[in-house]
C-alpha atoms as a PDB file:
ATOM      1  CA  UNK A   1      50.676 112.367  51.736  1.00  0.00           C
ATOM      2  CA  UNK A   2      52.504 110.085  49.568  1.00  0.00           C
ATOM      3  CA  UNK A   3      50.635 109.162  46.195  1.00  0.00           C
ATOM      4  CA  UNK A   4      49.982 105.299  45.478  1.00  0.00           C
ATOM      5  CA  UNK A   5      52.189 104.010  42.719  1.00  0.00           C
ATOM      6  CA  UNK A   6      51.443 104.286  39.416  1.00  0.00           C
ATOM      7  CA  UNK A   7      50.597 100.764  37.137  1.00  0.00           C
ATOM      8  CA  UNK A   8      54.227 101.088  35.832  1.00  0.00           C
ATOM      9  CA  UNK A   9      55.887 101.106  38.904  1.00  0.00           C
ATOM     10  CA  UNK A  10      53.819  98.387  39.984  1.00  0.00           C
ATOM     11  CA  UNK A  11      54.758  96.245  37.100  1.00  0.00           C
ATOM     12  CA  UNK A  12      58.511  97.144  36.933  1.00  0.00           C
ATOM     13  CA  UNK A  13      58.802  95.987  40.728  1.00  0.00           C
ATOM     14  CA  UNK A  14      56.692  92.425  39.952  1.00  0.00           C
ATOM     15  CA  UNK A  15      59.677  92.017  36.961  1.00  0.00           C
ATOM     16  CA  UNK A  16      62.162  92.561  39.111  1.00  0.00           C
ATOM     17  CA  UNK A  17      61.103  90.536  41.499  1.00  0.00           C
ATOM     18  CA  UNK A  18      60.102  87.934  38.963  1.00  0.00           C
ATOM     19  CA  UNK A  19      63.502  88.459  37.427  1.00  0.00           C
ATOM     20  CA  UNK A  20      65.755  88.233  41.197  1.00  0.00           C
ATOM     21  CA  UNK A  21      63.994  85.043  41.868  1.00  0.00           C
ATOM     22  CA  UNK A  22      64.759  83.264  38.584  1.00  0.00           C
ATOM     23  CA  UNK A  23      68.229  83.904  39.105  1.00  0.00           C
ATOM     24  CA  UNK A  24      68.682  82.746  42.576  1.00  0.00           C
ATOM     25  CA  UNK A  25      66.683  79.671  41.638  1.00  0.00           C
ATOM     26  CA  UNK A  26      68.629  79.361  38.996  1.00  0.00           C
ATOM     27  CA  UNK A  27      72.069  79.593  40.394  1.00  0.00           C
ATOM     28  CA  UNK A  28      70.632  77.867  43.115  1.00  0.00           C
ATOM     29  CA  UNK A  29      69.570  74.519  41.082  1.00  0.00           C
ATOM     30  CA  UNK A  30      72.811  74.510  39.360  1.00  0.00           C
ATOM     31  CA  UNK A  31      74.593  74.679  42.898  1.00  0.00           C
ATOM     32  CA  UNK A  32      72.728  71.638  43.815  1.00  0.00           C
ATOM     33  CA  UNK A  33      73.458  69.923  40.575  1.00  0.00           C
ATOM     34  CA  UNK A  34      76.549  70.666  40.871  1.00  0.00           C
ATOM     35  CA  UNK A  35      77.408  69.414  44.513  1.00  0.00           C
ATOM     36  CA  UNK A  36      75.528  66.414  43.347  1.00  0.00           C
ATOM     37  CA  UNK A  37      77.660  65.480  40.126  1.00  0.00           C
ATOM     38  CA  UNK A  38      80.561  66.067  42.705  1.00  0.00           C
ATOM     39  CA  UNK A  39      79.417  64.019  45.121  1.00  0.00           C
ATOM     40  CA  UNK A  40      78.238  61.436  42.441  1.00  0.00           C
ATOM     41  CA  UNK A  41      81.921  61.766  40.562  1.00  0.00           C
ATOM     42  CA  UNK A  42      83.739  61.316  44.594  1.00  0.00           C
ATOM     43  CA  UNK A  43      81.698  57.846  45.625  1.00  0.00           C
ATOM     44  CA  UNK A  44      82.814  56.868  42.054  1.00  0.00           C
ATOM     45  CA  UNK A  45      86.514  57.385  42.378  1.00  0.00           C
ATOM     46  CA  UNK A  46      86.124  55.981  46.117  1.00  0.00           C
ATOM     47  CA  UNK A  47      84.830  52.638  44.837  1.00  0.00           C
ATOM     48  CA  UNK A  48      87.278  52.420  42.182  1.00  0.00           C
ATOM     49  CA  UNK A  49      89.755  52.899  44.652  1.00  0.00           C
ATOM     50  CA  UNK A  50      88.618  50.531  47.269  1.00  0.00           C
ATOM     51  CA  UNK A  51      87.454  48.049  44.570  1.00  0.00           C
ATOM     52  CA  UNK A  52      91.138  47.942  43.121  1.00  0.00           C
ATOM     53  CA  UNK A  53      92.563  47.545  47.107  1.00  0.00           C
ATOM     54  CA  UNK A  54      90.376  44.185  47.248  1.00  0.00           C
ATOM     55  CA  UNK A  55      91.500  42.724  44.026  1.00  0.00           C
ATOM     56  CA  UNK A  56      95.040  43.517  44.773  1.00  0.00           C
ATOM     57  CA  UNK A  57      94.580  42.297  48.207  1.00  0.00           C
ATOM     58  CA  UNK A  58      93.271  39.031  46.749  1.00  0.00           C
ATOM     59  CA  UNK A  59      96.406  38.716  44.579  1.00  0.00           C
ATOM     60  CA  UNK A  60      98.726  39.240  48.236  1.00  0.00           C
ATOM     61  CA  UNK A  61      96.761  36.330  49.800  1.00  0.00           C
ATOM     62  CA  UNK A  62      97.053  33.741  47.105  1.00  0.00           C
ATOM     63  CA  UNK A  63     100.681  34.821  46.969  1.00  0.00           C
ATOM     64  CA  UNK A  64     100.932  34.455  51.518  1.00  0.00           C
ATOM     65  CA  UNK A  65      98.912  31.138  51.005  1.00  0.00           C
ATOM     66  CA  UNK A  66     101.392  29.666  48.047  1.00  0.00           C
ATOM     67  CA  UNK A  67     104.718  31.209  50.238  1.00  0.00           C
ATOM     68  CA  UNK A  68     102.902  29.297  53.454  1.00  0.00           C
ATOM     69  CA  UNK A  69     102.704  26.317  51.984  1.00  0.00           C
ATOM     70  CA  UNK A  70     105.890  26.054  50.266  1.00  0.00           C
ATOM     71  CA  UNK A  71     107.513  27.123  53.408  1.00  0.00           C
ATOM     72  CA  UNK A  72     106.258  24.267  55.491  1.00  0.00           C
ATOM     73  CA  UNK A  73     106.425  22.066  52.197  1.00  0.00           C
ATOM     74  CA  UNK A  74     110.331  22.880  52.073  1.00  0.00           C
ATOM     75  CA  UNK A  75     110.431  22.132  55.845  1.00  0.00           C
ATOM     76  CA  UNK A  76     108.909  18.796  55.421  1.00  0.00           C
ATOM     77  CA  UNK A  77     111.220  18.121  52.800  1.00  0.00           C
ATOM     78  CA  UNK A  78     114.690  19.223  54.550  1.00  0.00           C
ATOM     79  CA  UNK A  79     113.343  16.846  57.613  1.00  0.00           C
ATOM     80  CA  UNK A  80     112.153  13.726  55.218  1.00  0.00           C
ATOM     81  CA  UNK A  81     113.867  13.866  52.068  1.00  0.00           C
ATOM     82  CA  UNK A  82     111.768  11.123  50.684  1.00  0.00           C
ATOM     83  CA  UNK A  83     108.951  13.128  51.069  1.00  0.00           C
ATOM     84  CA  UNK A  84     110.455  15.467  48.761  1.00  0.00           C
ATOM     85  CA  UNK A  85     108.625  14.493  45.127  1.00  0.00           C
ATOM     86  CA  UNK A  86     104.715  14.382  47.406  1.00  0.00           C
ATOM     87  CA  UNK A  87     105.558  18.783  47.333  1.00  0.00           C
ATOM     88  CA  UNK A  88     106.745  18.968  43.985  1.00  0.00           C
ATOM     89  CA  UNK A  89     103.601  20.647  42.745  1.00  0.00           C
ATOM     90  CA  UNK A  90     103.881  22.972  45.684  1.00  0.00           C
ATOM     91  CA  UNK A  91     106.788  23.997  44.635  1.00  0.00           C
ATOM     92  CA  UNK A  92     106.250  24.629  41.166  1.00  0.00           C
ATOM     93  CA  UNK A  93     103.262  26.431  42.055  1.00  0.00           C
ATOM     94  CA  UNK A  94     105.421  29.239  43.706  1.00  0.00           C
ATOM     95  CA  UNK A  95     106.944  29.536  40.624  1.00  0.00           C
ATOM     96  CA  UNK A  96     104.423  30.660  39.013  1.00  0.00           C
ATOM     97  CA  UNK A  97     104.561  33.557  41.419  1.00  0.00           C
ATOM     98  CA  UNK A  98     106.491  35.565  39.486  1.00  0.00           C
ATOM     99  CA  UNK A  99     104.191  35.703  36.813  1.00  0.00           C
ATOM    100  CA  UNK A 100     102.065  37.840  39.200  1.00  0.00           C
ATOM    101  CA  UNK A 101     101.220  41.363  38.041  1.00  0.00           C
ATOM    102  CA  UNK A 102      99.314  44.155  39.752  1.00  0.00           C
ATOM    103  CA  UNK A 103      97.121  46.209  37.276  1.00  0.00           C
ATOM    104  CA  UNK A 104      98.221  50.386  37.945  1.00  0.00           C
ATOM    105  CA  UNK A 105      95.166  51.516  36.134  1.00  0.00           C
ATOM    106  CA  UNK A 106      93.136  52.898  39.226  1.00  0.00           C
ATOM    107  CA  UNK A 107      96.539  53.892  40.503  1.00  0.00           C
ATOM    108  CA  UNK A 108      97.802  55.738  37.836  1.00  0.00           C
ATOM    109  CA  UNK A 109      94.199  57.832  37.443  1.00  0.00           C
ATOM    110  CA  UNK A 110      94.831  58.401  41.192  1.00  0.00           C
ATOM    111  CA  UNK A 111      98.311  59.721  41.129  1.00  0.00           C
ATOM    112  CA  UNK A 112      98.620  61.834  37.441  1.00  0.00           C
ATOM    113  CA  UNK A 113      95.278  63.712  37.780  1.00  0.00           C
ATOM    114  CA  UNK A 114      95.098  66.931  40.403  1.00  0.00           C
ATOM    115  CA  UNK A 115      91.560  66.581  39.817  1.00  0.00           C
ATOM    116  CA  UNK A 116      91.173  63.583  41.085  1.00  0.00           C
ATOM    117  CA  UNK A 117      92.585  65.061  44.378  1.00  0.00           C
ATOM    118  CA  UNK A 118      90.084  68.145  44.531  1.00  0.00           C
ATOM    119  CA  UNK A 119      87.263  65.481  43.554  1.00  0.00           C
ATOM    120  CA  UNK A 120      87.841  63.294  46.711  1.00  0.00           C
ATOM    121  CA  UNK A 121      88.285  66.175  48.415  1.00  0.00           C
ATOM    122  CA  UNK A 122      89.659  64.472  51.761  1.00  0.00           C
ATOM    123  CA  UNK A 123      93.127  64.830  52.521  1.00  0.00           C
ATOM    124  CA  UNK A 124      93.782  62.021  55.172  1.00  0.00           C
ATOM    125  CA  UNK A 125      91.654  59.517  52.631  1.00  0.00           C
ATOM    126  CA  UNK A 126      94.125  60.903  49.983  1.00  0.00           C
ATOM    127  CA  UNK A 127      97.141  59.922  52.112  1.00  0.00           C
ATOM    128  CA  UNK A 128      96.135  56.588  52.990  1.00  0.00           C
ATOM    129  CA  UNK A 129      95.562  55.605  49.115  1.00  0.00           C
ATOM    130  CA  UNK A 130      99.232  56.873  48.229  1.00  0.00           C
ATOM    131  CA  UNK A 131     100.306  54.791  51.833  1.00  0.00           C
ATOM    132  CA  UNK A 132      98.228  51.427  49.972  1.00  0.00           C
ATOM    133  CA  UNK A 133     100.276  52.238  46.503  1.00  0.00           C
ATOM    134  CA  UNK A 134     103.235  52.698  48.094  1.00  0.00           C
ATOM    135  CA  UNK A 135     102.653  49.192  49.684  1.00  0.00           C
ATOM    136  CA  UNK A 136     101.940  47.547  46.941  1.00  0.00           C
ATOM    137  CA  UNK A 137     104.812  48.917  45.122  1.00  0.00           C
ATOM    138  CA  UNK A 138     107.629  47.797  48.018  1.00  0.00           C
ATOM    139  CA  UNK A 139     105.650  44.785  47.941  1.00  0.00           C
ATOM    140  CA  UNK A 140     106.713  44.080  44.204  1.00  0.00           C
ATOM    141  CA  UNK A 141     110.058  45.187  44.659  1.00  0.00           C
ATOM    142  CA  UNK A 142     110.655  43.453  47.573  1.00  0.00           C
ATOM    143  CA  UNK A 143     108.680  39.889  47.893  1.00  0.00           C
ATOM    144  CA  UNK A 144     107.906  39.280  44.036  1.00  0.00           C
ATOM    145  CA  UNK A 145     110.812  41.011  42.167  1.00  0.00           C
ATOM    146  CA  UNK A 146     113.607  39.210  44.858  1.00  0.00           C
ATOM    147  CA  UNK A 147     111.839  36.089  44.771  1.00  0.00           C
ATOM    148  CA  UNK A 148     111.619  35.973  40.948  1.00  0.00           C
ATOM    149  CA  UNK A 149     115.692  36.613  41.175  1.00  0.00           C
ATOM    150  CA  UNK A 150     115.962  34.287  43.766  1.00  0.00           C
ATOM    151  CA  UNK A 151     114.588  31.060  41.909  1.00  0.00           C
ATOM    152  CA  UNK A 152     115.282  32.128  38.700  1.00  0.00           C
ATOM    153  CA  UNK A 153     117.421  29.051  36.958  1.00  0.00           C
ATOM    154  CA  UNK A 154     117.349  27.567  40.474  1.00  0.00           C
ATOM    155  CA  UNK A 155     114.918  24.439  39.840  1.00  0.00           C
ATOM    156  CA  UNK A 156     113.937  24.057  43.318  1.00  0.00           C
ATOM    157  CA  UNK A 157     111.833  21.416  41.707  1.00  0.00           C
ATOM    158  CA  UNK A 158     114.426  19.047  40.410  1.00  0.00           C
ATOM    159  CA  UNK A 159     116.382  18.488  43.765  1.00  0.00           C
ATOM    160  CA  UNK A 160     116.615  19.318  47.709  1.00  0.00           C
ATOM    161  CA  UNK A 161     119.913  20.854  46.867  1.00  0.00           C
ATOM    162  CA  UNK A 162     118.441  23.806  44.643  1.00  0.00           C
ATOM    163  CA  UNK A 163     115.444  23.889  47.183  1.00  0.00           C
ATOM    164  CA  UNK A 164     117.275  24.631  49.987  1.00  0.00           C
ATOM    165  CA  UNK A 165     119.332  27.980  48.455  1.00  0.00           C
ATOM    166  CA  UNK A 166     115.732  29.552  48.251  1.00  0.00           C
ATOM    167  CA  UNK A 167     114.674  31.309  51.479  1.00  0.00           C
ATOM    168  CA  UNK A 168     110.683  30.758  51.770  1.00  0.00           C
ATOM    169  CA  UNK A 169     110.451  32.076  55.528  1.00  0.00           C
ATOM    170  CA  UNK A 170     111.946  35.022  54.462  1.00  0.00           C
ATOM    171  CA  UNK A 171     109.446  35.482  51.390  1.00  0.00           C
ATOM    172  CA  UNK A 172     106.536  34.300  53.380  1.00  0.00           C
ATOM    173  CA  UNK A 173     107.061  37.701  56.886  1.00  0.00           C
ATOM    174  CA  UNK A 174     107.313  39.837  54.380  1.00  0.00           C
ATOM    175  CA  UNK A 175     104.692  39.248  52.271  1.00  0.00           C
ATOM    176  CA  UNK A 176     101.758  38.674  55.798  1.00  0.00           C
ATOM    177  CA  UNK A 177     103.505  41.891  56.562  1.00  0.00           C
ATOM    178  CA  UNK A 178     102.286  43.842  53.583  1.00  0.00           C
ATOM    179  CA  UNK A 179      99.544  41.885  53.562  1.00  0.00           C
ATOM    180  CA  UNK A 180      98.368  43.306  56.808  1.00  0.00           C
ATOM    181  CA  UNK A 181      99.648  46.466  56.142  1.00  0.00           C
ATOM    182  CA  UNK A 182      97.038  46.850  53.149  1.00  0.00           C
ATOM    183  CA  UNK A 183      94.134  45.026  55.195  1.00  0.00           C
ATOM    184  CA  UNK A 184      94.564  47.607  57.478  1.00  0.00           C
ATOM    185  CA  UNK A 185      94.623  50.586  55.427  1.00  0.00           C
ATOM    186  CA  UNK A 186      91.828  49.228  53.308  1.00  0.00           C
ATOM    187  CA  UNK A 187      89.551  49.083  56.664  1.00  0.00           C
ATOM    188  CA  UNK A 188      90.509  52.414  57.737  1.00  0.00           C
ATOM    189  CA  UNK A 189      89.277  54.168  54.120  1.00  0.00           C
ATOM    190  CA  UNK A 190      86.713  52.140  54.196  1.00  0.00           C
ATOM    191  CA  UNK A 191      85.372  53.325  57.652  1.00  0.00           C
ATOM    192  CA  UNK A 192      86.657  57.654  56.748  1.00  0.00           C
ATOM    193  CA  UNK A 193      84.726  57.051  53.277  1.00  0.00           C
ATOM    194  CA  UNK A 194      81.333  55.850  55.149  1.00  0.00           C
ATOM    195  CA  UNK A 195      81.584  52.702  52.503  1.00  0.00           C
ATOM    196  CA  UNK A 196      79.790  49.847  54.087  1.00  0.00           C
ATOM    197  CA  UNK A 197      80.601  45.959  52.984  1.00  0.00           C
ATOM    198  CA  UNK A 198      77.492  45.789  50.555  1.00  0.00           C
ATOM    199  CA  UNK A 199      77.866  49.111  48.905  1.00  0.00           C
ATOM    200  CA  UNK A 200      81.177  47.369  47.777  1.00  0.00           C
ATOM    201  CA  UNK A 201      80.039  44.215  47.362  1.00  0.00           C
ATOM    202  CA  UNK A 202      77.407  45.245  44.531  1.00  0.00           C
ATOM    203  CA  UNK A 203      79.916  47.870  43.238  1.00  0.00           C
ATOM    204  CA  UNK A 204      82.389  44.500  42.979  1.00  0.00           C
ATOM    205  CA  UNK A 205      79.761  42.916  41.423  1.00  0.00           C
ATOM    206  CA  UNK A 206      78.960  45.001  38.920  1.00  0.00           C
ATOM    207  CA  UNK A 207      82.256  45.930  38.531  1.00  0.00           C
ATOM    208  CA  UNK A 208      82.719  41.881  37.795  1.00  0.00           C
ATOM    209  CA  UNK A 209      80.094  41.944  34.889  1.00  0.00           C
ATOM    210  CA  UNK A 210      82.010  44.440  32.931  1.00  0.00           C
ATOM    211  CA  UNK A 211      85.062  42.329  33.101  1.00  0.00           C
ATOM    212  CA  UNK A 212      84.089  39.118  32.181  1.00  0.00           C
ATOM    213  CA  UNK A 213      82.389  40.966  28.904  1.00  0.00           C
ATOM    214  CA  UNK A 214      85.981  42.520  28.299  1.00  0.00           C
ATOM    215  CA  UNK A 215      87.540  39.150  28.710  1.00  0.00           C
ATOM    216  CA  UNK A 216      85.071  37.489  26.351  1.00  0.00           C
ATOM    217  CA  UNK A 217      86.103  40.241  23.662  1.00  0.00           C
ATOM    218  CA  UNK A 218      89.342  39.652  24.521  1.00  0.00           C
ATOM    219  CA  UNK A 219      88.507  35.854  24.354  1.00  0.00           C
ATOM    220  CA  UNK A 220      87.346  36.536  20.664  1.00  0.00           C
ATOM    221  CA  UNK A 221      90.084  38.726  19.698  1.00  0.00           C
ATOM    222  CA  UNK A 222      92.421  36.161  20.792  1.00  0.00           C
ATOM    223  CA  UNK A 223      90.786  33.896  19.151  1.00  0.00           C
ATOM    224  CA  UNK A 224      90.801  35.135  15.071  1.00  0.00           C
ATOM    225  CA  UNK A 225      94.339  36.551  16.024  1.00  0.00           C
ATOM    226  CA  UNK A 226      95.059  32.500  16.264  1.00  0.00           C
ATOM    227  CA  UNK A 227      93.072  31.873  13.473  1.00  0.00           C
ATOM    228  CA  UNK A 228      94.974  34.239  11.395  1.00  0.00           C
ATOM    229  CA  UNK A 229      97.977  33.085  12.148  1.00  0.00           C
ATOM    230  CA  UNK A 230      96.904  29.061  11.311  1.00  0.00           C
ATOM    231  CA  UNK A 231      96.149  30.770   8.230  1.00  0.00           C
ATOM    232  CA  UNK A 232      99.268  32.331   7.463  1.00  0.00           C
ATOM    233  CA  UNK A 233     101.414  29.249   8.516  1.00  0.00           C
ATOM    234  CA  UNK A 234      99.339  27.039   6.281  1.00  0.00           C
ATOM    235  CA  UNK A 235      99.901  29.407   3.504  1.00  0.00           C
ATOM    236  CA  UNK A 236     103.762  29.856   4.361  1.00  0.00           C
ATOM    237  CA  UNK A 237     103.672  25.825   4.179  1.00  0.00           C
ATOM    238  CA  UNK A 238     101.804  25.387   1.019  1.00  0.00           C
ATOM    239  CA  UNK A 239     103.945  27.779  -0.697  1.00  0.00           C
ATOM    240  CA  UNK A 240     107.214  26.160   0.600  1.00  0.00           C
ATOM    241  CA  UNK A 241     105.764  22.856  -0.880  1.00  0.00           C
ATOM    242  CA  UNK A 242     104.713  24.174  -4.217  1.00  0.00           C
ATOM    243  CA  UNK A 243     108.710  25.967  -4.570  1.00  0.00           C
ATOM    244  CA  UNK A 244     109.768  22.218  -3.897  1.00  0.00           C
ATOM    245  CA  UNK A 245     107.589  20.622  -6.464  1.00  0.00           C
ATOM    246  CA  UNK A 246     108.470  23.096  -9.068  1.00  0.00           C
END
């Protein structure tokens, strides 16, 4: 007949117990942590990501709308000459296309990190962002960059001779091309993510807060640069006089 176990015994089993448990909670709290700052650090990048699509997206439509209407402006015009000076701020309007710039800054944290890959951790979601960039990127090349060359020196605004040499259909299929291109590809991450229209929204919106306080410091900034350099001309001036008076 076996003997009962001593007190020791007893007490060394309770540690060890005791000790077996606080390790797997322990392991097992910072598993969950983990998986939770992962998940947390993934819905981040995903937002970015989708957030940046939209505002790029927004840029592409004001660009389709101005090529629209300067293509049926330019159509007008080629019909009825003397309708030709009622479009002139159409036209000069597209000009100002070319001043149109897509911010990389989501795209480049996207493309030069490999931890930004194991953090989304979805490989088709991963494919369709590089499809977007690559988009955007022919899109620059292709619609702004030509139609920058294009116009460049033309003065489309001065006379229907110089508006005719630009080719506004042309500009205006390939740009509702990308456009939908990116629409689509926006709506299908959207949908593999599980990000629904007001999770983006408020991410948008407080996305929108942060910006307007950058552009307010950047308002500011701006601001005493031009005050400095009031300052300096003055000075330059006063100096200039004082050499004359001397």
């Amino acid at each position: 007949m076996k003997g009962k176990p001593s007190s020791d015994t007893k007490q060394f089993l309770l540690t060890l117990l005791a000790t077996t448990i606080s390790i797997i909670l322990t392991f097992g709290t910072s598993a969950v942590i983990d998986k939770r700052h992962k998940e947390a650090a993934k819905k981040e990048m995903v937002m970015m990501i989708l957030y940046d699509f939209d505002k790029t997206i927004d840029q592409v439509q004001h660009a389709d709308s101005i090529f629209w209407q300067a293509l049926k402006a330019q159509h007008d015009a080629i019909l009825h000459p003397e309708h030709f000076y009622s479009h002139i701020s159409t036209f000069k309007a597209s000009v100002q296309l070319v001043y149109t710039e897509f911010s990389e800054t989501t795209e480049k944290v996207f493309s030069s990190n490999i931890e930004t890959f194991n953090t989304l951790g979805n490989v088709n979601f991963v494919h369709e962002v590089s499809a977007f960039y690559n988009t955007r990127r022919f899109y620059q090349e292709n619609v702004m960059d030509e139609f920058e060359k294009e116009i460049f020196g033309s003065g489309i605004a001065q006379s229907i001779e110089n508006l005719v040499k630009v080719s506004f259909p042309d500009h205006f299929i390939t740009s509702r091309h990308c456009l939908n291109t990116m629409q689509k590809i926006r709506n299908r991450c959207m949908q593999m993510m599980k990000v629904s229209e007001e999770d983006l929204k408020e991410f948008s919106r407080l996305r929108s807060v942060v910006e307007v306080n950058n552009e307010e410091d950047d308002k500011e900034y701006q601001e005493l640069v031009d005050e400095y350099l009031e300052a300096v001309t003055f000075l330059n001036q006063t100096r200039e006089e004082l050499k004359q008076h001397q």
